[in-house]
Protein backbone atom coordinates (compact mmCIF):
# COMPACT_ATOMS: atom_id res chain seq x y z
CA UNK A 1 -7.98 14.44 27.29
CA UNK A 2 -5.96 12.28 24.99
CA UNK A 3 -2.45 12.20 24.98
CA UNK A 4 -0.91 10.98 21.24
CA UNK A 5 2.80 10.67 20.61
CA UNK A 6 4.89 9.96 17.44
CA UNK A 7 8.40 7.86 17.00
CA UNK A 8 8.99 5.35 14.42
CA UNK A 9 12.31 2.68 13.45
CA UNK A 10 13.10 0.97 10.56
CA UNK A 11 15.24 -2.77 11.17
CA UNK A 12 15.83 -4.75 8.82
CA UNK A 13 12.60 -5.90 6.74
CA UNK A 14 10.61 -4.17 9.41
CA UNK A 15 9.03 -0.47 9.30
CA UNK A 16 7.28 0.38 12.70
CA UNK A 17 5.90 3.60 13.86
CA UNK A 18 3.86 4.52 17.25
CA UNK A 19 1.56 6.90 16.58
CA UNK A 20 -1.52 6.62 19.30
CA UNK A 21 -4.34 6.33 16.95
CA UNK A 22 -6.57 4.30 18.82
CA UNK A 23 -8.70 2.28 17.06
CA UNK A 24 -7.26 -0.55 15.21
CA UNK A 25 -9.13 -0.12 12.11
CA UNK A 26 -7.88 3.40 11.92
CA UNK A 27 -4.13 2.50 12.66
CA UNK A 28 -4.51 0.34 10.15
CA UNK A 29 -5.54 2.74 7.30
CA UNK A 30 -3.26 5.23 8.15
CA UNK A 31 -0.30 2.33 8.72
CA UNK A 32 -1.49 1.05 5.03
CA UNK A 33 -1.06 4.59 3.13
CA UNK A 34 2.07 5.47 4.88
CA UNK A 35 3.96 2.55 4.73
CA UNK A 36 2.84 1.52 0.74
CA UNK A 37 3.34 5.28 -0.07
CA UNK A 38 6.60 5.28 0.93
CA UNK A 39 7.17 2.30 -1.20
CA UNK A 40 5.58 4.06 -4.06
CA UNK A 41 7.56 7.37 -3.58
CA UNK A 42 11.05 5.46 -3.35
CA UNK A 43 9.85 3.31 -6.53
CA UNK A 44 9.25 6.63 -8.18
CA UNK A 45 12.21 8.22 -7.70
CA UNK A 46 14.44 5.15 -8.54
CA UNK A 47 13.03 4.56 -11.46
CA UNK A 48 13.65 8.92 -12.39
CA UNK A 49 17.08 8.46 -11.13
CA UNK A 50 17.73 5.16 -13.03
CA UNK A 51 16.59 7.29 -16.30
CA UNK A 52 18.26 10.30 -15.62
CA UNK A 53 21.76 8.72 -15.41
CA UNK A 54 20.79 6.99 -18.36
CA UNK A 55 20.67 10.36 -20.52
CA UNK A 56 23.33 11.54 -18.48
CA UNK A 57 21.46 14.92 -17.63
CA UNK A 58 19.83 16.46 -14.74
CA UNK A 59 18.02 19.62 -14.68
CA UNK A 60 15.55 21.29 -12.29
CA UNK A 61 13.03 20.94 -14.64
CA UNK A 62 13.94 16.78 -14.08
CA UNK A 63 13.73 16.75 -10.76
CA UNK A 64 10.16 18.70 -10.57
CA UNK A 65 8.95 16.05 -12.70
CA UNK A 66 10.35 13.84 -10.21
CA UNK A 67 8.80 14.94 -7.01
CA UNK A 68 5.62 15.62 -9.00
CA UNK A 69 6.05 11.72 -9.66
CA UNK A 70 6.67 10.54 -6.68
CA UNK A 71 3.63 12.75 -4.92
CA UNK A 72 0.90 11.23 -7.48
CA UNK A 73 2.25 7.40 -6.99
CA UNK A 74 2.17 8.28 -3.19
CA UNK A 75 -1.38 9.34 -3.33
CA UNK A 76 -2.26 6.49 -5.41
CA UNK A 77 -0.57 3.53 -4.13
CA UNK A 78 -1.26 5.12 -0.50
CA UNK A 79 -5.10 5.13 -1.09
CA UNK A 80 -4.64 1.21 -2.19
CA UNK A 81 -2.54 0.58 0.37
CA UNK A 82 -5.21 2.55 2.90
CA UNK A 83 -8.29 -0.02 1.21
CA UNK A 84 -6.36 -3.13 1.65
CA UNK A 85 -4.78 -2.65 5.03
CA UNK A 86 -8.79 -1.20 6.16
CA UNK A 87 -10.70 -4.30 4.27
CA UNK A 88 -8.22 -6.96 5.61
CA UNK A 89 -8.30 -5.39 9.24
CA UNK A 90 -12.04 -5.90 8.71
CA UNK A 91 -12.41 -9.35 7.42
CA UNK A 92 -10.14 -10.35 10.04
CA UNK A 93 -12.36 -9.00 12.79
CA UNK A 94 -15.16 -10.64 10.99
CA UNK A 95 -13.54 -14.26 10.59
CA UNK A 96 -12.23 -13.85 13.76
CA UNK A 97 -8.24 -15.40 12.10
CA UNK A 98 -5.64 -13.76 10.23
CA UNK A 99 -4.70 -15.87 7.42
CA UNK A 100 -4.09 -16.41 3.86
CA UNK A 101 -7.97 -16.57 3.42
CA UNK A 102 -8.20 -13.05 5.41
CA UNK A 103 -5.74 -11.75 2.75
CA UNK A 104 -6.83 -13.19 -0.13
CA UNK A 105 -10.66 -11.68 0.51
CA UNK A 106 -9.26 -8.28 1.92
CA UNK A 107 -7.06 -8.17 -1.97
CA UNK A 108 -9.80 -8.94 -3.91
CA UNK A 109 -12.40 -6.38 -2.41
CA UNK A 110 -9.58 -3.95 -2.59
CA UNK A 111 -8.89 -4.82 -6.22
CA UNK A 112 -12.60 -4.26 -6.85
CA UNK A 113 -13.07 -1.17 -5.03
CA UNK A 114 -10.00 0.44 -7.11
CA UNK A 115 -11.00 -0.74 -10.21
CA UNK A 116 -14.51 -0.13 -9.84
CA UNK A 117 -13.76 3.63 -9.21
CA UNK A 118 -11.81 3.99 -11.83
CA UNK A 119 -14.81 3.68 -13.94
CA UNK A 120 -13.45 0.32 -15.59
CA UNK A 121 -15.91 -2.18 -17.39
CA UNK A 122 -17.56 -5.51 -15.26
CA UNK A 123 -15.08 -7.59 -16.90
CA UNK A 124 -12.07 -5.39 -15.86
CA UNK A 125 -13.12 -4.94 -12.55
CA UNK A 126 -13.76 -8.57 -11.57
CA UNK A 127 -10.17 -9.54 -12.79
CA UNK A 128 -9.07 -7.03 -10.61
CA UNK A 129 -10.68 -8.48 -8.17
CA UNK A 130 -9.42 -11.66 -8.78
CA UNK A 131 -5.36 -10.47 -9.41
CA UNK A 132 -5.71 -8.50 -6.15
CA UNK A 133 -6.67 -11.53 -4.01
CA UNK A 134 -4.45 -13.26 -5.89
CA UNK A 135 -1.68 -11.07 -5.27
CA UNK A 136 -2.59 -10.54 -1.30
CA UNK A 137 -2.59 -14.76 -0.75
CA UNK A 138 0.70 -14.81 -2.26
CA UNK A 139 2.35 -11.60 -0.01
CA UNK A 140 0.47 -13.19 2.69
CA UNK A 141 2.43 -17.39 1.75
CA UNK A 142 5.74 -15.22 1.27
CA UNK A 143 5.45 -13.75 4.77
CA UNK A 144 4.98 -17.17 6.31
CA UNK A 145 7.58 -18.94 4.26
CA UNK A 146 9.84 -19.76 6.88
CA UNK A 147 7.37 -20.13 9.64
């Protein structure tokens, strides 16, 4: 029988959690949704707070909008988070490095996949695919820039 645990710690720029998930492509996933969700969610409700003490009024009726908010971008930006984290996990077994290139593939599949389901035109979806590799090589540079 398996025996799975939870904890987790946040330091600095770094989130960790140890949840016993096994495989790595699965940790991965579920590491990619949570962490990129929670990004979302506090994005969210910074940018509600931010407007709310702009108008100077809060109501219940605000802050349901709010957590309704910060539950869609969390499903969202999880799911994309989920894709990239599970295509880069991927590539990198494939290529057998993890590297800029590894990125840069994993965001441009993932920009695909996303904009391809959301019914967009050819044109649409490969610049997706194109920003979102894009976008990955540069996280990926940024990470290493004092390295």
């Amino acid at each position: 029988m398996s025996k799975s645990g939870l904890a987790g710690s946040i330091s600095g720029t770094k989130v960790d959690d140890a949840v016993d998930r096994g495989d790595p492509f699965i940790r991965a996933v579920i590491d990619g949704f949570i962490k990129i969700g929670t990004v979302a969610a506090t994005r969210a409700a910074a940018e509600d707070a931010y407007c709310i003490a702009k108008k100077g009024s809060f109501s219940s009726h605000n802050f349901e909008k709010t957590l309704e908010k910060m539950g869609e971008q969390t499903a969202y930006w999880g799911a994309v988070g989920a894709v990239y984290a599970g295509v880069e996990c991927e590539v990198s077994r494939i290529r057998g490095t993890r590297d800029w290139k590894t990125a840069m593939i994993g965001g441009a599949l993932t920009g695909l996949t996303i904009s391809a389901a959301g019914n967009n035109n050819r044109d649409r979806v490969v610049l997706d695919a194109i920003t979102g590799g894009a976008i990955a090589a540069a996280a990926e540079f940024l990470n290493n820039i004092h390295e």
